[in-house]
PDB file of N, CA and C in Angstrom:
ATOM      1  N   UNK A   1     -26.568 147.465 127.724  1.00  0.00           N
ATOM      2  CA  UNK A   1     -26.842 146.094 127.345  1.00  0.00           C
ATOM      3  C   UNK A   1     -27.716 145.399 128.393  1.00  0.00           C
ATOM      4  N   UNK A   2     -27.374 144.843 129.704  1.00  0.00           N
ATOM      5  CA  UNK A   2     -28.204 144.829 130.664  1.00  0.00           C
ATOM      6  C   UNK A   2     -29.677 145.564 130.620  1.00  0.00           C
ATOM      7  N   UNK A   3     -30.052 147.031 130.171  1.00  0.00           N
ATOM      8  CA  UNK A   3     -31.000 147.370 130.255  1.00  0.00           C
ATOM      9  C   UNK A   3     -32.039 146.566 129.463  1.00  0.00           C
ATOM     10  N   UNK A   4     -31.169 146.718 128.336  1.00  0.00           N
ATOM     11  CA  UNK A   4     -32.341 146.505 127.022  1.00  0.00           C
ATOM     12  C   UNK A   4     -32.321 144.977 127.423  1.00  0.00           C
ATOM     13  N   UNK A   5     -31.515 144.243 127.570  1.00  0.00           N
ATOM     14  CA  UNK A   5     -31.840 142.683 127.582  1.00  0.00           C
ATOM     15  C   UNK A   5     -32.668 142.530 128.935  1.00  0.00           C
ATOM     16  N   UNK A   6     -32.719 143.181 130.403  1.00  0.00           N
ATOM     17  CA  UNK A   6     -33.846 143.272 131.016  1.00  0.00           C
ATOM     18  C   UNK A   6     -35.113 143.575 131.015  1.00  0.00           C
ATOM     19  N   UNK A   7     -35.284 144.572 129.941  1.00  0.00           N
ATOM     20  CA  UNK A   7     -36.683 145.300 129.406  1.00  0.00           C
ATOM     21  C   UNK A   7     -37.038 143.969 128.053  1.00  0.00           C
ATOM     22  N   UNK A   8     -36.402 143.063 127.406  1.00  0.00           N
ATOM     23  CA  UNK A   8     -36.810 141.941 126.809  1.00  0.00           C
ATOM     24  C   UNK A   8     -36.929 141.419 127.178  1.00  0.00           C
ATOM     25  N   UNK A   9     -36.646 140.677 128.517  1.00  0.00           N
ATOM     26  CA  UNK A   9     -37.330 139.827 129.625  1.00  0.00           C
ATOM     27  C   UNK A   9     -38.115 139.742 129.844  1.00  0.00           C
ATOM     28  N   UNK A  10     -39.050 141.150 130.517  1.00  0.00           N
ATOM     29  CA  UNK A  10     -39.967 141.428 130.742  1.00  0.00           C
ATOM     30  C   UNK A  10     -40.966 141.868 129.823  1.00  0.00           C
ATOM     31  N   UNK A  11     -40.853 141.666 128.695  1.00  0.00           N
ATOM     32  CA  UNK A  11     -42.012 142.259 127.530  1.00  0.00           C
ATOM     33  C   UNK A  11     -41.826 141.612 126.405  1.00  0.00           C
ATOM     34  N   UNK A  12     -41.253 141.007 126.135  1.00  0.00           N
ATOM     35  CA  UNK A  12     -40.916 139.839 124.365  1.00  0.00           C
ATOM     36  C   UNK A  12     -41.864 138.448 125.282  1.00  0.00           C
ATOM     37  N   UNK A  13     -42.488 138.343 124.532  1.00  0.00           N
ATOM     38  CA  UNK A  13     -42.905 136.876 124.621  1.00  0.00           C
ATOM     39  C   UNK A  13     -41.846 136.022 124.191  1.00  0.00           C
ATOM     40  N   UNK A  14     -41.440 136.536 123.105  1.00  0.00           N
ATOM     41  CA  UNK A  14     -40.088 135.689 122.222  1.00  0.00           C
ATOM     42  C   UNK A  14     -39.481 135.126 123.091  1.00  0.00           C
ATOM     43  N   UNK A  15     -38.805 136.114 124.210  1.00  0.00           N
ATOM     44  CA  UNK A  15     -37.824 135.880 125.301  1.00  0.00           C
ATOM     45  C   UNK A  15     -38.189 135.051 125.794  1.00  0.00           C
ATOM     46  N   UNK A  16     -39.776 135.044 126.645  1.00  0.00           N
ATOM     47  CA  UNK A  16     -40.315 134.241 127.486  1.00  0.00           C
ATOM     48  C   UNK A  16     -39.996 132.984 126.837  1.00  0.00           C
ATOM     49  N   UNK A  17     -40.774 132.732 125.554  1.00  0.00           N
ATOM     50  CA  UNK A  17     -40.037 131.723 125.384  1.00  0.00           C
ATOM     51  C   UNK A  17     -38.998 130.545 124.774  1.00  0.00           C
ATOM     52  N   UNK A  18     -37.698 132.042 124.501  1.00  0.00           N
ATOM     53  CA  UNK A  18     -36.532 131.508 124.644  1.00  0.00           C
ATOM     54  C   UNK A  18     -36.499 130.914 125.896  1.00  0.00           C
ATOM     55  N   UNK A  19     -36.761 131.496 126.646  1.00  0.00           N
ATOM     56  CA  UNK A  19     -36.245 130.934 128.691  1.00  0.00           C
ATOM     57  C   UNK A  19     -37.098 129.393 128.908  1.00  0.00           C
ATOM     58  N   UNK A  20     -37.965 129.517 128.096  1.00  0.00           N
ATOM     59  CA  UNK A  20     -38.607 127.964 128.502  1.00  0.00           C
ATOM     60  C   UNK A  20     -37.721 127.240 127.466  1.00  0.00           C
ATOM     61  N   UNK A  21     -37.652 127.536 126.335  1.00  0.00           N
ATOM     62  CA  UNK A  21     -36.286 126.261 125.376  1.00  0.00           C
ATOM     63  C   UNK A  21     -35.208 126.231 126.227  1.00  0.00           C
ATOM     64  N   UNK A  22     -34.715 127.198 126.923  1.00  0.00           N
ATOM     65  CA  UNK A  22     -33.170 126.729 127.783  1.00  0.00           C
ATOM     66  C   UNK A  22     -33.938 125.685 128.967  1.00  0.00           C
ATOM     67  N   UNK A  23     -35.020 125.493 129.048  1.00  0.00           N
ATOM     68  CA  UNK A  23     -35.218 124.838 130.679  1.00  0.00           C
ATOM     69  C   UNK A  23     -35.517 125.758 131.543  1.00  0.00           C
ATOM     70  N   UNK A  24     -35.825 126.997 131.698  1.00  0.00           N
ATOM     71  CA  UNK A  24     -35.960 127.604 132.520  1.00  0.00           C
ATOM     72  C   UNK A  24     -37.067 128.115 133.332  1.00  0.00           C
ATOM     73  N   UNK A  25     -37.543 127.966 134.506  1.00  0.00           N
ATOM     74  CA  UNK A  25     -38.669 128.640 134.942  1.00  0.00           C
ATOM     75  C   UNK A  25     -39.364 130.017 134.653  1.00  0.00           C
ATOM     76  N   UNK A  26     -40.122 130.277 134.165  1.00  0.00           N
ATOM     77  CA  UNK A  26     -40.441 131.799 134.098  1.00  0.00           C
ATOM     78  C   UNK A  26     -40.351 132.701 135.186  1.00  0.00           C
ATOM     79  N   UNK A  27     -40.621 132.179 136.205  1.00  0.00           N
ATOM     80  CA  UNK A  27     -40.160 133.195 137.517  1.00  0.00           C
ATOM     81  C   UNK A  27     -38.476 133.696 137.480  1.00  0.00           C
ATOM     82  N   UNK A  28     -37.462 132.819 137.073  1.00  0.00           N
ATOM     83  CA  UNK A  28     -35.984 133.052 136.561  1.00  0.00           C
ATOM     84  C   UNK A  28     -35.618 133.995 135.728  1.00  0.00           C
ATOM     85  N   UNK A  29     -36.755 134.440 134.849  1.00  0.00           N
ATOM     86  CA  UNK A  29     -36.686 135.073 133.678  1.00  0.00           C
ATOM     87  C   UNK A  29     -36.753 136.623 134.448  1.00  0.00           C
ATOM     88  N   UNK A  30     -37.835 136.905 135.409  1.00  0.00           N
ATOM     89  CA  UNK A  30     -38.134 137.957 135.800  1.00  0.00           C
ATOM     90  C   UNK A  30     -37.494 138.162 136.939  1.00  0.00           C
ATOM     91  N   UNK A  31     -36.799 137.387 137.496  1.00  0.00           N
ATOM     92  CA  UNK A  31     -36.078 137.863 138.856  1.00  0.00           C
ATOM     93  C   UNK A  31     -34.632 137.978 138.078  1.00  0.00           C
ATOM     94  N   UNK A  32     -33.992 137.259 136.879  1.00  0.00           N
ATOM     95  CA  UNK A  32     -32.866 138.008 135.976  1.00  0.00           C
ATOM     96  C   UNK A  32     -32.760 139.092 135.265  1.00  0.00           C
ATOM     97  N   UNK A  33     -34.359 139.676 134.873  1.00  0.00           N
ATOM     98  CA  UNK A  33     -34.440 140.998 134.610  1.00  0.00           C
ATOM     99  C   UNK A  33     -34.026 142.295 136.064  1.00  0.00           C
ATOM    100  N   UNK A  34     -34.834 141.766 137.146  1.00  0.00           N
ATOM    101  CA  UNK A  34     -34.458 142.766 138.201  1.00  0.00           C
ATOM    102  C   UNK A  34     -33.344 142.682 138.771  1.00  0.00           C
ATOM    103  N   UNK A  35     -32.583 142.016 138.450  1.00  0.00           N
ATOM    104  CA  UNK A  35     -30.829 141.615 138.741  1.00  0.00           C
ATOM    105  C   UNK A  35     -30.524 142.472 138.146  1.00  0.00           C
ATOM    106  N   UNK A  36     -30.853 142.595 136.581  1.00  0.00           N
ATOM    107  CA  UNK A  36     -30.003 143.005 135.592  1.00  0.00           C
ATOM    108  C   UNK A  36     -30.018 144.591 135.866  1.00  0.00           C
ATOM    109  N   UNK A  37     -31.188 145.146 136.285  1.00  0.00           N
ATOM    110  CA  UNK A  37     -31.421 146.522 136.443  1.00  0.00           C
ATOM    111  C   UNK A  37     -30.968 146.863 137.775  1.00  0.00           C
ATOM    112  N   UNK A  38     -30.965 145.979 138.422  1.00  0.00           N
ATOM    113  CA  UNK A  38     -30.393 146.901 139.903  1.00  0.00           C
ATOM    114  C   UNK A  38     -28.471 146.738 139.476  1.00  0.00           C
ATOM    115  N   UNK A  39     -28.195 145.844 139.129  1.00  0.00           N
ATOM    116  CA  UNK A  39     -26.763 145.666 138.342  1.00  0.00           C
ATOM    117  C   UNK A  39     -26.049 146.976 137.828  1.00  0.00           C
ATOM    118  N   UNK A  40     -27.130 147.442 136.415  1.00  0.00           N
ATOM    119  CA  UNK A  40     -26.890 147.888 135.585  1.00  0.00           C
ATOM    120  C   UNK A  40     -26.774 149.454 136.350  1.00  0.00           C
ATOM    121  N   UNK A  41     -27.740 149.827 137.304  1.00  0.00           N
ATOM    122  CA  UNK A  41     -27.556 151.060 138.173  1.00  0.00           C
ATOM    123  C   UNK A  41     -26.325 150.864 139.119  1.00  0.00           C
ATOM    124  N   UNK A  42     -26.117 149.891 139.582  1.00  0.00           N
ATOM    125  CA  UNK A  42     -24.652 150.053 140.386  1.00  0.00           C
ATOM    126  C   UNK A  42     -23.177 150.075 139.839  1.00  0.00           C
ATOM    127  N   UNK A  43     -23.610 149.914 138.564  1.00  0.00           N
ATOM    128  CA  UNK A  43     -22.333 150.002 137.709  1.00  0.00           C
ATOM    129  C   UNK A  43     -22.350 151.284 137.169  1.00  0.00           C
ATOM    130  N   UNK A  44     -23.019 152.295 136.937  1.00  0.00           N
ATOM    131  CA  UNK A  44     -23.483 153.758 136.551  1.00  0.00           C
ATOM    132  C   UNK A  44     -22.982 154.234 137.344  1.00  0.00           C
ATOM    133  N   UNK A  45     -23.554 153.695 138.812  1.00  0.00           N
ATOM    134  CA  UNK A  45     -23.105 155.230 139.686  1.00  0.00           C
ATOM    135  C   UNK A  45     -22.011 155.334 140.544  1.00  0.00           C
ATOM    136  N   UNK A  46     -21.467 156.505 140.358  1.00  0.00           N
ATOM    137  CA  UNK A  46     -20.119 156.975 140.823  1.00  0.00           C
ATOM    138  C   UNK A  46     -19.679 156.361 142.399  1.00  0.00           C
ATOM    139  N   UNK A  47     -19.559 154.750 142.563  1.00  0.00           N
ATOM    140  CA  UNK A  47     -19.130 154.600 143.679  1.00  0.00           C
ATOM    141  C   UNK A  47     -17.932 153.581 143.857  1.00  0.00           C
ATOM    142  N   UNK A  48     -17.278 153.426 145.044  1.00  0.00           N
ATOM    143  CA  UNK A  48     -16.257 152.722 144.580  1.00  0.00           C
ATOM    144  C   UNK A  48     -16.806 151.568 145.712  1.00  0.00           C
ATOM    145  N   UNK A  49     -16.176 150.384 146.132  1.00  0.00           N
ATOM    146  CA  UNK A  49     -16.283 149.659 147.209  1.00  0.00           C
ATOM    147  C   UNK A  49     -16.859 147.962 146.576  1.00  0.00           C
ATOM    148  N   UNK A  50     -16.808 147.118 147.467  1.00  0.00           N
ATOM    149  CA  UNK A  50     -17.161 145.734 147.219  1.00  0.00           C
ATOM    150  C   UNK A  50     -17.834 145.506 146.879  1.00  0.00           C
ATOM    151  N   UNK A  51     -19.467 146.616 146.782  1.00  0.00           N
ATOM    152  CA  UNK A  51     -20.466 145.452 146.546  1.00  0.00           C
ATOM    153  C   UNK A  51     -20.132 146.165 144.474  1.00  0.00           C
ATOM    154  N   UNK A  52     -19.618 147.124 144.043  1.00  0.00           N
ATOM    155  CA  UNK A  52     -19.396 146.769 142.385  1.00  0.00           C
ATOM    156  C   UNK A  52     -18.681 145.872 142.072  1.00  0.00           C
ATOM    157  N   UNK A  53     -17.586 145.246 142.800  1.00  0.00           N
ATOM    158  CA  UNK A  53     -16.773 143.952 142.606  1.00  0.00           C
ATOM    159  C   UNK A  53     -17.746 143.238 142.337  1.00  0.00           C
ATOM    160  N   UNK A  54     -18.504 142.461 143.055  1.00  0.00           N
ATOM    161  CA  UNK A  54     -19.642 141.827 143.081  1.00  0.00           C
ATOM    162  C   UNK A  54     -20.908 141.943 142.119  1.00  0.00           C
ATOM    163  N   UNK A  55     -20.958 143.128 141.646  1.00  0.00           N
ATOM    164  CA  UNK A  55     -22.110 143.344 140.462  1.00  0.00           C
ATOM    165  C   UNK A  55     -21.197 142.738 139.091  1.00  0.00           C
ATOM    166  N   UNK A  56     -19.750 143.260 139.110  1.00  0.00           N
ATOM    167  CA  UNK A  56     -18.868 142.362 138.018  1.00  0.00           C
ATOM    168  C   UNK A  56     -19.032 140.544 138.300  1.00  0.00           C
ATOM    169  N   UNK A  57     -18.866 140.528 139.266  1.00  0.00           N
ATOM    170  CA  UNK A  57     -18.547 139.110 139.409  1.00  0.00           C
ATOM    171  C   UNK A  57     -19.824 138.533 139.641  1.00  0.00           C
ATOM    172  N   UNK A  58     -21.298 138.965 139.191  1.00  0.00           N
ATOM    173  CA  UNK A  58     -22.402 138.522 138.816  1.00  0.00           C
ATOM    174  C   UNK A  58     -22.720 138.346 137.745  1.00  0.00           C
ATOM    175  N   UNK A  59     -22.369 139.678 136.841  1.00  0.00           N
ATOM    176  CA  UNK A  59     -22.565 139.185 135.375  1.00  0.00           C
ATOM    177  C   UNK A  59     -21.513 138.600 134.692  1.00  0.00           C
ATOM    178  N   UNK A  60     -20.620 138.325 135.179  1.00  0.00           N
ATOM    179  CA  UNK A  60     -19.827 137.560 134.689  1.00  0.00           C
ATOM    180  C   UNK A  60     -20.024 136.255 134.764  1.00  0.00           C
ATOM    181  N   UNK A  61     -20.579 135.980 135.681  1.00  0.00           N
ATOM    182  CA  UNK A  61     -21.081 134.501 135.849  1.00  0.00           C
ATOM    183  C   UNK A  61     -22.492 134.089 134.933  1.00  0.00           C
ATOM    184  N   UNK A  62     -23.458 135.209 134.978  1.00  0.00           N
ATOM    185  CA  UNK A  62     -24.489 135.194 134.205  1.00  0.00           C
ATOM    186  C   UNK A  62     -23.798 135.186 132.271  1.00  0.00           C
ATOM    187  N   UNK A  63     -23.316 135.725 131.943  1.00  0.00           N
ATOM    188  CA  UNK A  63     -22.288 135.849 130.826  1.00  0.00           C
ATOM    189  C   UNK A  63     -21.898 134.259 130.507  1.00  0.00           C
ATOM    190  N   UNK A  64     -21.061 133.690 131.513  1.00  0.00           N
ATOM    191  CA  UNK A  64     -20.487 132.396 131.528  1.00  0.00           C
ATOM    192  C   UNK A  64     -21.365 130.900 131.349  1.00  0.00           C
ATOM    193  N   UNK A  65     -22.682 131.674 132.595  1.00  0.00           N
ATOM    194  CA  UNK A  65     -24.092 130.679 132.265  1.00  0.00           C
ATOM    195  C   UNK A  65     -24.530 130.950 130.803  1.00  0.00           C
ATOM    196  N   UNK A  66     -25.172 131.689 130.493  1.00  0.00           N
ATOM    197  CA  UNK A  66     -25.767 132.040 129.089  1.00  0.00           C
ATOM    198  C   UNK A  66     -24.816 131.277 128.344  1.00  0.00           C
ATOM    199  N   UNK A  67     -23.853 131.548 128.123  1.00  0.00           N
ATOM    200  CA  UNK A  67     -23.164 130.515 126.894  1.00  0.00           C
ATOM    201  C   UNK A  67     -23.464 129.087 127.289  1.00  0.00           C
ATOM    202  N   UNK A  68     -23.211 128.703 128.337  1.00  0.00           N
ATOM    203  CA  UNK A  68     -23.082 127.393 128.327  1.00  0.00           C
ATOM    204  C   UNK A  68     -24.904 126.446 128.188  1.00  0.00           C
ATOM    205  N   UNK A  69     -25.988 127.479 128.718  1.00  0.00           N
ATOM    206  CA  UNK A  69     -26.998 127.200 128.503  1.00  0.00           C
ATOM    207  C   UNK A  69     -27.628 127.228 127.412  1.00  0.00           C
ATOM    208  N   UNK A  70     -26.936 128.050 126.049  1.00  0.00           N
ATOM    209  CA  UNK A  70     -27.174 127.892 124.771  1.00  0.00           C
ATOM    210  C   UNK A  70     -26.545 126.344 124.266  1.00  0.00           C
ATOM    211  N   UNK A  71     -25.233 126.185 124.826  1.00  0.00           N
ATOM    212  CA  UNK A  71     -24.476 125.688 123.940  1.00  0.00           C
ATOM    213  C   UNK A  71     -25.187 124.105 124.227  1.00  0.00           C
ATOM    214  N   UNK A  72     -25.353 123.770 125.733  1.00  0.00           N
ATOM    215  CA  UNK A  72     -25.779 122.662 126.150  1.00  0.00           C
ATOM    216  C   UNK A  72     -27.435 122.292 125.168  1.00  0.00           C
ATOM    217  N   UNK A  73     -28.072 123.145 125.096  1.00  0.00           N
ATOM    218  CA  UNK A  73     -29.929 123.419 124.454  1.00  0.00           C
ATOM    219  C   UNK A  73     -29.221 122.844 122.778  1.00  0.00           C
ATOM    220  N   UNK A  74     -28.497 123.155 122.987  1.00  0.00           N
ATOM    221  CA  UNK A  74     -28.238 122.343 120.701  1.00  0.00           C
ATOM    222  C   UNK A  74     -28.648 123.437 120.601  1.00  0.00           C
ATOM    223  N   UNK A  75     -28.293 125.135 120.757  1.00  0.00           N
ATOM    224  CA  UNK A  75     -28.720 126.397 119.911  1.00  0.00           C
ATOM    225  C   UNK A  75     -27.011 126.288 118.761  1.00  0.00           C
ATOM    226  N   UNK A  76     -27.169 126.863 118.091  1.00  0.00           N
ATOM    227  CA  UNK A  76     -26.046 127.433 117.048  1.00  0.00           C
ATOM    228  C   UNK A  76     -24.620 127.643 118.100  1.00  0.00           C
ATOM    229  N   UNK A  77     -23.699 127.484 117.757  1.00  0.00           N
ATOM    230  CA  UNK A  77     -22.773 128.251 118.007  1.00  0.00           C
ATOM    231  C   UNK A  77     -22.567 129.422 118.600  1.00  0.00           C
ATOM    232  N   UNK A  78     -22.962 130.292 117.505  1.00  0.00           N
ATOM    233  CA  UNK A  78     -22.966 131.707 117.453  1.00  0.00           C
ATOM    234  C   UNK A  78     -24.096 132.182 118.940  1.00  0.00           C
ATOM    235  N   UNK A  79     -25.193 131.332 118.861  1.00  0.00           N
ATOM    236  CA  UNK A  79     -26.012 132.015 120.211  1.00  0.00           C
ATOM    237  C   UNK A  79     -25.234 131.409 121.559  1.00  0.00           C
ATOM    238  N   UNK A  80     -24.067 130.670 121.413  1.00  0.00           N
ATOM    239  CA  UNK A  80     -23.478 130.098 122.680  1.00  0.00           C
ATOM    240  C   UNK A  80     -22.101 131.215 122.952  1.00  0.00           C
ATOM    241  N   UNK A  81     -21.556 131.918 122.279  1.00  0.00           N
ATOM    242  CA  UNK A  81     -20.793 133.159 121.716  1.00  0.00           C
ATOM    243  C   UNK A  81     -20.748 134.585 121.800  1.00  0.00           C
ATOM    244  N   UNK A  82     -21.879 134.696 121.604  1.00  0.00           N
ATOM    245  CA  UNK A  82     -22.756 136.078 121.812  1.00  0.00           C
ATOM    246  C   UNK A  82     -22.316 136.772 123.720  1.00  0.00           C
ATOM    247  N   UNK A  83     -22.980 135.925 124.407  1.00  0.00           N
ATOM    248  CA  UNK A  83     -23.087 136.022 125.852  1.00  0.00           C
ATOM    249  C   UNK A  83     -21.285 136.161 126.299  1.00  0.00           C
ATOM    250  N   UNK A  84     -20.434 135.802 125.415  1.00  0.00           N
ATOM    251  CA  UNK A  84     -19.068 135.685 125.240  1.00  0.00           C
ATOM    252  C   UNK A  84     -18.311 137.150 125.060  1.00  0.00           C
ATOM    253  N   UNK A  85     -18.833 137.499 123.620  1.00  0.00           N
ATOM    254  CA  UNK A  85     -18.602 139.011 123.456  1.00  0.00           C
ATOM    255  C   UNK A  85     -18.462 139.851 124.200  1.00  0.00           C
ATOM    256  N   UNK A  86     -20.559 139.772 124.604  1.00  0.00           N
ATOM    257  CA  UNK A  86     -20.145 140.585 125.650  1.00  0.00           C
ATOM    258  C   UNK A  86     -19.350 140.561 126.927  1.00  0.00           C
ATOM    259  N   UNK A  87     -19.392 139.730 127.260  1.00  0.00           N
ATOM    260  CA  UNK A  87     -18.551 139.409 128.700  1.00  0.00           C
ATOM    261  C   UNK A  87     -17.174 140.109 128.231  1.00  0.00           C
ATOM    262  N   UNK A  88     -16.450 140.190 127.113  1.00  0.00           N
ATOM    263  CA  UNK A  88     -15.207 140.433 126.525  1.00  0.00           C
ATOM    264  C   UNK A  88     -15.674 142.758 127.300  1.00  0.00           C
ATOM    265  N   UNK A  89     -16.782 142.737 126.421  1.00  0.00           N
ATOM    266  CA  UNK A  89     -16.860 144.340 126.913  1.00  0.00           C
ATOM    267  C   UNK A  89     -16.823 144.487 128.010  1.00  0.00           C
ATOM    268  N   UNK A  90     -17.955 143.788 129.012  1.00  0.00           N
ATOM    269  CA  UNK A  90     -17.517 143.756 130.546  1.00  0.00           C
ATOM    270  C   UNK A  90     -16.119 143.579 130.956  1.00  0.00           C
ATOM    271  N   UNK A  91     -15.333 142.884 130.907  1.00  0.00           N
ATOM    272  CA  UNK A  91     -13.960 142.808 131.241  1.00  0.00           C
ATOM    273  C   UNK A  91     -13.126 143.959 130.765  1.00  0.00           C
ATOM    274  N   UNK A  92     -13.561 144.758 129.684  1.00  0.00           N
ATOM    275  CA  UNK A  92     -12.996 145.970 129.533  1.00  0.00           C
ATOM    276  C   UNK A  92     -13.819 146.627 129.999  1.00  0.00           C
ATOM    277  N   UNK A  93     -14.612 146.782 130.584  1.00  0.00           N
ATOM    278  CA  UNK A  93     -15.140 147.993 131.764  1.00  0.00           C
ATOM    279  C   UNK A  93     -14.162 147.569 132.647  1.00  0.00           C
ATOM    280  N   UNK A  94     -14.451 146.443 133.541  1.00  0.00           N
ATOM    281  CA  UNK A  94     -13.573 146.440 134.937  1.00  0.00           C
ATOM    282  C   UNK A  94     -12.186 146.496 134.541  1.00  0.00           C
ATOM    283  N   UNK A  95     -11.664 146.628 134.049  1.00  0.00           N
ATOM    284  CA  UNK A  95      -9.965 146.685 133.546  1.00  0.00           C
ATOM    285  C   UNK A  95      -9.910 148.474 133.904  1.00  0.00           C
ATOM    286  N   UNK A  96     -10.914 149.217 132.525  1.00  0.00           N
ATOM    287  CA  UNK A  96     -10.785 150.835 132.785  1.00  0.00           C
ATOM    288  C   UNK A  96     -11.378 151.056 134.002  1.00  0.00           C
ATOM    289  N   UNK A  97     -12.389 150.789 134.865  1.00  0.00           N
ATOM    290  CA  UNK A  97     -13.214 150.751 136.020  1.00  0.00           C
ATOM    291  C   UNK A  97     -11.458 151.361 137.137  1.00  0.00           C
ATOM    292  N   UNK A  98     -11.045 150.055 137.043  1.00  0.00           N
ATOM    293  CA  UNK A  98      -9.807 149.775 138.094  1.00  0.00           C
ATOM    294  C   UNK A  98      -8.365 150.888 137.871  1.00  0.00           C
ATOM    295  N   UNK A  99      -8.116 150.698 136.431  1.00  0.00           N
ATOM    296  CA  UNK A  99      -7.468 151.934 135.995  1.00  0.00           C
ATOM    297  C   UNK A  99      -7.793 153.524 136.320  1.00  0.00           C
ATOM    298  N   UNK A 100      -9.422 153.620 136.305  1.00  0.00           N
ATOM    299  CA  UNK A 100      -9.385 154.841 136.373  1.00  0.00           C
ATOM    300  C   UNK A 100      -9.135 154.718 137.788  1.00  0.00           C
ATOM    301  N   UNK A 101      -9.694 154.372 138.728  1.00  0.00           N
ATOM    302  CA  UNK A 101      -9.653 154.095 140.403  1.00  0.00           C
ATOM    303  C   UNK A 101      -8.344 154.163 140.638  1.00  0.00           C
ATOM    304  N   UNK A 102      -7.320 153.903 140.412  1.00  0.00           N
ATOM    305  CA  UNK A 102      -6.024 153.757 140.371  1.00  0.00           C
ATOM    306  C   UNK A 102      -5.407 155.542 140.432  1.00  0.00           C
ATOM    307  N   UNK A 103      -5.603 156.100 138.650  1.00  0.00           N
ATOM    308  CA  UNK A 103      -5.307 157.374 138.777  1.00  0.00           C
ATOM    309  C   UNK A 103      -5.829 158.642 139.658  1.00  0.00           C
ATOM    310  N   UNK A 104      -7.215 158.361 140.175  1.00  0.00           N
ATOM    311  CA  UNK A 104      -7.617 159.202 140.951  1.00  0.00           C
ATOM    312  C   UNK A 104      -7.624 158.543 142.317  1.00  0.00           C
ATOM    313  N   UNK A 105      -6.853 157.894 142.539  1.00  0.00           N
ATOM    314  CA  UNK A 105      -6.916 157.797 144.411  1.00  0.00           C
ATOM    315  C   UNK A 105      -5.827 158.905 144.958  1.00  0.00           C
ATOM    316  N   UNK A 106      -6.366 159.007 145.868  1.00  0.00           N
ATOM    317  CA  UNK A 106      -5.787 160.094 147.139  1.00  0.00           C
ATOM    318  C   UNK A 106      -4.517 160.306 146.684  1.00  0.00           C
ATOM    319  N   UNK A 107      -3.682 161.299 146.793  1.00  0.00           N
ATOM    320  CA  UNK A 107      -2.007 161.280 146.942  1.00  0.00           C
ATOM    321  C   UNK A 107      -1.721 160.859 148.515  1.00  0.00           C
ATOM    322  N   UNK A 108      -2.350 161.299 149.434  1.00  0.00           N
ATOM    323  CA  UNK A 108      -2.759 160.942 150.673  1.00  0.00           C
ATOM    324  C   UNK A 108      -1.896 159.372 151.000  1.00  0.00           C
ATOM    325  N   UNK A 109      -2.581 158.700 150.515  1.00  0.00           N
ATOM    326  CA  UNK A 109      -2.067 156.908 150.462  1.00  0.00           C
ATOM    327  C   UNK A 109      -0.438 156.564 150.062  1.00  0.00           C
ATOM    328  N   UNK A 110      -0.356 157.452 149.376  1.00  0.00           N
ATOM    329  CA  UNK A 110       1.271 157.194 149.010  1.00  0.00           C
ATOM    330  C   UNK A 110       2.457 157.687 150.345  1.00  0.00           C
ATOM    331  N   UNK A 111       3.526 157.092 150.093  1.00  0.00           N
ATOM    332  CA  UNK A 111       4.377 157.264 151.171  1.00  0.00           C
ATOM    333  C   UNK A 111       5.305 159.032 150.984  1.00  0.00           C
ATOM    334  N   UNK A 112       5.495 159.478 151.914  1.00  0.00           N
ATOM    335  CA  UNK A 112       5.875 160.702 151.764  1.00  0.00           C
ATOM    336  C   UNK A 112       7.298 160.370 151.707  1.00  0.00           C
ATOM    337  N   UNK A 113       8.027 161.292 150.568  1.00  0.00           N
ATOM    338  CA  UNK A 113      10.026 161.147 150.957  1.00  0.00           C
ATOM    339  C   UNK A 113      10.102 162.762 151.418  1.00  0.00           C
ATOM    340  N   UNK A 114      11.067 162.397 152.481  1.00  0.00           N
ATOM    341  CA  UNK A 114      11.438 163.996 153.422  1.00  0.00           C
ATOM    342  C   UNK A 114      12.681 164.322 152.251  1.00  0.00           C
TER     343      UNK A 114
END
């Protein structure tokens, strides 16, 4: 999702200018596409540690903006919603993200009984 909505950033005029009906600078448009792709690779690859906390807790905020920047513009409903959904799939990544992290940590960490 991130991909393709970064690669429409950068190549839909449409997009371009959707981003000017929200108020937005066009330079915003293209520095949220290269967010979205360096994002979208740190959530792919097999690592664990703070800065993927942080790639969640970016698009989640971007997720949270998008709705509210539809909803504030007088767009439909439904385009204030959308950015909603998905955020709903993101939150079930980091839910299984954490779950799986959970089942495969070390036995190591656990307390030994003699």
């Amino acid at each position: 999702m991130m991909a393709f909505s970064a690669y429409s950033y950068l190549t839909s005029p449409d997009m371009a200018q959707a981003f000017h009906h929200l108020g937005f600078p066009d330079y915003f448009r293209i520095e949220l596409a290269i967010a979205k792709i360096i994002g979208g690779f740190l959530l792919i690859i097999p690592f664990t540690g703070r800065l993927k906390e942080w790639v969640y807790a970016g698009f989640t905020i971007n997720f949270i903006s998008a709705s509210i920047a539809h909803l504030a513009s007088g767009d439909p409903v439904s385009a204030g919603m959308t950015p909603l959904i998905v955020l709903a799939v993101l939150l079930t990544s980091y839910v299984t993200y954490h779950r799986r992290q959970k089942e495969t940590a070390p036995l190591a960490t656990t307390p030994l009984s003699v």
